[in-house]
Protein backbone atom coordinates (compact mmCIF):
# COMPACT_ATOMS: atom_id res chain seq x y z
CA UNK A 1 6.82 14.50 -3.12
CA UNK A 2 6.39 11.53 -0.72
CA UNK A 3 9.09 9.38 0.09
CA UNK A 4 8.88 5.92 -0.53
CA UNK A 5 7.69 3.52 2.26
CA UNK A 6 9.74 1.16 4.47
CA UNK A 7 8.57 -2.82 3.30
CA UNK A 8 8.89 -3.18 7.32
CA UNK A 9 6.26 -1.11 7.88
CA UNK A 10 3.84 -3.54 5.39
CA UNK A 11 5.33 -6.49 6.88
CA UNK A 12 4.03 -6.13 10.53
CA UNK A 13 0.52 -4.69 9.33
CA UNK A 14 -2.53 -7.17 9.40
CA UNK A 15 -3.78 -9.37 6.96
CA UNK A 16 -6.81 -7.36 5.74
CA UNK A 17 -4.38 -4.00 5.40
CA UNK A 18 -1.63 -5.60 3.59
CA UNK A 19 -4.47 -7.03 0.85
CA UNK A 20 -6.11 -3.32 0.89
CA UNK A 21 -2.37 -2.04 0.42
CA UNK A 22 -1.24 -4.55 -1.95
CA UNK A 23 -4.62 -4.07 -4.27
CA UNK A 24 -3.66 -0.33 -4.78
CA UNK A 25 -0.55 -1.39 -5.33
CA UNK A 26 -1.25 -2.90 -8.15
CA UNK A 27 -3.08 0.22 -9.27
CA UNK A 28 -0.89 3.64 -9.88
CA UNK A 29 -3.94 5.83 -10.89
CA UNK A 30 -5.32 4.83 -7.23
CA UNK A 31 -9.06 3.65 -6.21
CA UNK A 32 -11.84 5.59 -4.39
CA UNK A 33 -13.26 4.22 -1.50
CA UNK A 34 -16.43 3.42 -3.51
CA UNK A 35 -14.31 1.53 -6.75
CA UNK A 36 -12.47 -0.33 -3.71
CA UNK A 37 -15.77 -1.76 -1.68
CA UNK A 38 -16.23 -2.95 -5.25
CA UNK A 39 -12.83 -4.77 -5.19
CA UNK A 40 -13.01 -6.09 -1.81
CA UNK A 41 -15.17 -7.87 0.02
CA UNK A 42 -15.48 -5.81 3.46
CA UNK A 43 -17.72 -3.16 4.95
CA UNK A 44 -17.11 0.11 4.38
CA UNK A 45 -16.56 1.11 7.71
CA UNK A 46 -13.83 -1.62 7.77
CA UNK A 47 -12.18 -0.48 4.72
CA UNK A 48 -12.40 3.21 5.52
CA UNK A 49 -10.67 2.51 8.94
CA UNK A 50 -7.92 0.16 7.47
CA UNK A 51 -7.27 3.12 5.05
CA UNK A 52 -6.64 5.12 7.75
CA UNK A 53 -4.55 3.31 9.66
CA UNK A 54 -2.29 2.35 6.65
CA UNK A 55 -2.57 6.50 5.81
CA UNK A 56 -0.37 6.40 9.79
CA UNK A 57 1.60 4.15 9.01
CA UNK A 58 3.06 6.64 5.83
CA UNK A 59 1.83 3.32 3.69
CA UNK A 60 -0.91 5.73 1.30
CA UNK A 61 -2.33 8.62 0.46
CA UNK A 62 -5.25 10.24 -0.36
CA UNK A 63 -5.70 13.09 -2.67
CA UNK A 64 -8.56 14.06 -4.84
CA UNK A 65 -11.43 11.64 -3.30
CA UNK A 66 -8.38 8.67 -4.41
CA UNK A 67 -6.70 6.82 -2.61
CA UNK A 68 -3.16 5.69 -3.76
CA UNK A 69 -0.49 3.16 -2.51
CA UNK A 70 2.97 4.73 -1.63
CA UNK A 71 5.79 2.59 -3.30
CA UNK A 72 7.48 0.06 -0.92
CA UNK A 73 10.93 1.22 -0.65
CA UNK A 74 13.29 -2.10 -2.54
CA UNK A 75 16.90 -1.79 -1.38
CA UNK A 76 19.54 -1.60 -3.79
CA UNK A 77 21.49 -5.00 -4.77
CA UNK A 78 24.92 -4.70 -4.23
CA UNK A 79 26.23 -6.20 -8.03
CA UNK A 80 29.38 -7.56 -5.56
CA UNK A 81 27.42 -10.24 -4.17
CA UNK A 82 26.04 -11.66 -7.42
CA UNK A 83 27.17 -14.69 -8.00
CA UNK A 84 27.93 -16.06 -11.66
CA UNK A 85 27.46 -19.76 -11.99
């Protein structure tokens, strides 16, 4: 199983890999390199390359021809600090 990814690591990525990131995000089942060239409006060399790099940076994974988005790691609230108005 993977473990979840740091929001860090998406925050100091570029523009063009956080939308690639944030458009499997939005899709669990994951996208194939074709479905996403269909999504986004980039070359494919572009996209492939931007894949890879955010496959470095622990951000997806690819399995089965699909790639997939690994969740962003949200850190706990601490129910102490809510305030009741």
């Amino acid at each position: 199983m993977h473990s979840l990814a740091d929001s860090a690591t998406l925050n100091v990525q570029p523009r063009q890999r956080r939308t690639v990131y944030e458009r499997l995000a939005t899709l669990p089942e994951g996208r194939s390199v074709r479905e996403l060239l269909d999504d986004l409006e980039m070359p494919e060399s572009e996209l492939r390359e931007t894949l890879r790099k955010l496959d470095r940076a622990g951000l997806v994974r690819r399995g089965k021809g699909v790639w997939q988005a690994i969740p962003i790691d949200q850190p706990e609230r601490d129910s102490t600090t809510d305030v009741v108005a």
